[in-house]
Protein backbone atom coordinates (compact mmCIF):
# COMPACT_ATOMS: atom_id res chain seq x y z
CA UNK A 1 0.00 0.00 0.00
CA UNK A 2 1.40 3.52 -1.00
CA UNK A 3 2.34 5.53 1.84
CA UNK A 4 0.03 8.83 2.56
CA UNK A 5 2.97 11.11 1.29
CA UNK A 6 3.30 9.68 -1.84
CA UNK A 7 -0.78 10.38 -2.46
CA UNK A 8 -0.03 13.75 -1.01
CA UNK A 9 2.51 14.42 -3.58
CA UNK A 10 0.03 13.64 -6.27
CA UNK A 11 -2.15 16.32 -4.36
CA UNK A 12 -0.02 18.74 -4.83
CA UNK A 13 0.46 17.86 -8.49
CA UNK A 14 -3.21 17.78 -8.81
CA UNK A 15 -3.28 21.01 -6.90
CA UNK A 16 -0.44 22.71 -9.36
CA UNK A 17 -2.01 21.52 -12.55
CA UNK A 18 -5.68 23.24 -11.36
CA UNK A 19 -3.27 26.55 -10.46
CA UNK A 20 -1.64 26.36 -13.99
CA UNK A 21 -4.84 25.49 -16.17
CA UNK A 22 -6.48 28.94 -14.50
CA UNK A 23 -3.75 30.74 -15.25
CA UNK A 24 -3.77 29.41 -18.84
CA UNK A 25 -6.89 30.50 -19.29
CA UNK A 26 -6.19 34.12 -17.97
CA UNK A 27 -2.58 34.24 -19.94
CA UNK A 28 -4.37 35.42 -23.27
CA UNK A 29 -2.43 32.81 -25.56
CA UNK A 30 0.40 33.70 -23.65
CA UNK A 31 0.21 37.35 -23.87
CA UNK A 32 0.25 38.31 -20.17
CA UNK A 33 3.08 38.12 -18.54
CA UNK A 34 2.25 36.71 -14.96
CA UNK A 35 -0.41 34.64 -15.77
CA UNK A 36 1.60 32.89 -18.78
CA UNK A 37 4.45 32.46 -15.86
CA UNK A 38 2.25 31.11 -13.33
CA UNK A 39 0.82 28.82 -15.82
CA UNK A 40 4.75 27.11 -16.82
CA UNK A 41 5.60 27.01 -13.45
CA UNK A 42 2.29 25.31 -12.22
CA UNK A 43 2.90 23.08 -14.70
CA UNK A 44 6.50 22.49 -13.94
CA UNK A 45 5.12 21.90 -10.63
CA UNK A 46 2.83 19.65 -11.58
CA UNK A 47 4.80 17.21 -12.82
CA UNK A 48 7.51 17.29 -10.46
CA UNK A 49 5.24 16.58 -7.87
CA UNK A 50 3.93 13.93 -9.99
CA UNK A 51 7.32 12.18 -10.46
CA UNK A 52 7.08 10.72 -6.86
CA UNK A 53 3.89 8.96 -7.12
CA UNK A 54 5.02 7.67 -10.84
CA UNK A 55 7.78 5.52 -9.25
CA UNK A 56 5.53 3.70 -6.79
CA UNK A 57 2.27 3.39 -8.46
CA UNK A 58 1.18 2.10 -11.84
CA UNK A 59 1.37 4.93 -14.71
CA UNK A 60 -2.47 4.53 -15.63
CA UNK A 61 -3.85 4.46 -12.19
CA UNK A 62 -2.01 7.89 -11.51
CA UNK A 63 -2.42 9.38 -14.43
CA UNK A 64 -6.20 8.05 -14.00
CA UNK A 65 -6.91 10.05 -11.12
CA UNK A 66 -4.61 13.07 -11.31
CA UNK A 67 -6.43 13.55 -14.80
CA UNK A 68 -9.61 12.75 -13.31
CA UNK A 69 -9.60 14.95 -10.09
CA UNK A 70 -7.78 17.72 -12.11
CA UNK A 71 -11.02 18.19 -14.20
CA UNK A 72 -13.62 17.85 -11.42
CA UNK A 73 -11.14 20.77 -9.77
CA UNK A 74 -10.70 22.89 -12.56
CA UNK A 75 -14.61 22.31 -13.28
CA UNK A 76 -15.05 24.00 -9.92
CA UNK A 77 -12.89 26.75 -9.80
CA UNK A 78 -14.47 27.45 -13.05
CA UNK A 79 -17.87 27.31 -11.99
CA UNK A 80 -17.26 29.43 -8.70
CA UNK A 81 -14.65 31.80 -9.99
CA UNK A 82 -15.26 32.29 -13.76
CA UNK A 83 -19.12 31.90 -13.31
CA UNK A 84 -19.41 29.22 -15.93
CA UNK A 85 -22.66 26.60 -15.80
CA UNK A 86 -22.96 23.05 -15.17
CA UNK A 87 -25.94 21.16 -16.33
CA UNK A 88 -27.48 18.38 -15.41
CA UNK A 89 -25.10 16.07 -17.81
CA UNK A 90 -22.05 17.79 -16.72
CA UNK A 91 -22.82 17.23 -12.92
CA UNK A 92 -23.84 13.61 -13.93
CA UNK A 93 -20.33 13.18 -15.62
CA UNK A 94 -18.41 14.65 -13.08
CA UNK A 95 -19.92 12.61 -10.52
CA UNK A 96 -18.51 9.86 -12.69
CA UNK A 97 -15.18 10.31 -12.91
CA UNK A 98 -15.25 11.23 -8.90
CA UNK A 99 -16.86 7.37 -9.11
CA UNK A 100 -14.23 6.02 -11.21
CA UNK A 101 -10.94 7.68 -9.10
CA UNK A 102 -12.95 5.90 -5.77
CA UNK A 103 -13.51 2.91 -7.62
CA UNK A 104 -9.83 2.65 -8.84
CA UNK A 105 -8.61 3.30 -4.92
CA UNK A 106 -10.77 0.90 -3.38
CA UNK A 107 -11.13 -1.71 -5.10
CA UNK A 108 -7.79 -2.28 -7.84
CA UNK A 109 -4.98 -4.52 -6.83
CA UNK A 110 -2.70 -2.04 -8.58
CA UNK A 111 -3.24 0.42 -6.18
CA UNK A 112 -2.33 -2.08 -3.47
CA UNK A 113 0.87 -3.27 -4.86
């Protein structure tokens, strides 16, 4: 079983990537300054972070749920910060994915290796 650092490593790599994708979407194609600089160092972040959890954990079950839980975050932020709508399919989906990531971490042997 993976110790709790490594899955808060892929928290904070989670956490980085959400950082960098809003900034990416304030940087204008890259035409601000600061937000085009937080978004390559959120990213650089990101998968620094996610190096750690790589080595002890199967590539698709990380990449599963740091790709999963980065879009129910950056779903969020965009909902509460950029005002954007969910309907009732996009909730649905979401609640989904947050299914599949629990699914994976409960119940896969890879997980447990």
């Amino acid at each position: 079983m993976p110790s709790l650092s490594i899955y808060a490593l892929l928290a904070a790599a989670i956490c980085a990537e959400v950082i960098a994708t809003t900034a990416l979407a304030q940087s204008d194609s890259f035409r601000r300054l600061w937000p085009s600089v937080l978004t390559v160092v959120g990213y650089a972040f990101a998968f620094y972070f996610l190096s750690f959890p790589i080595k002890v954990l199967p590539t698709g079950v990380i990449y599963a749920i740091w790709s999963g839980l980065g879009i129910v975050l950056i779903t969020m932020v965009s909902w509460l910060w950029a005002g954007e709508r969910l309907d009732t399919p996009a909730v649905l989906g979401l609640a989904l994915i947050i299914a599949g990531v629990i699914v994976i971490n409960v119940f896969s042997d890879a997980v447990r290796h």
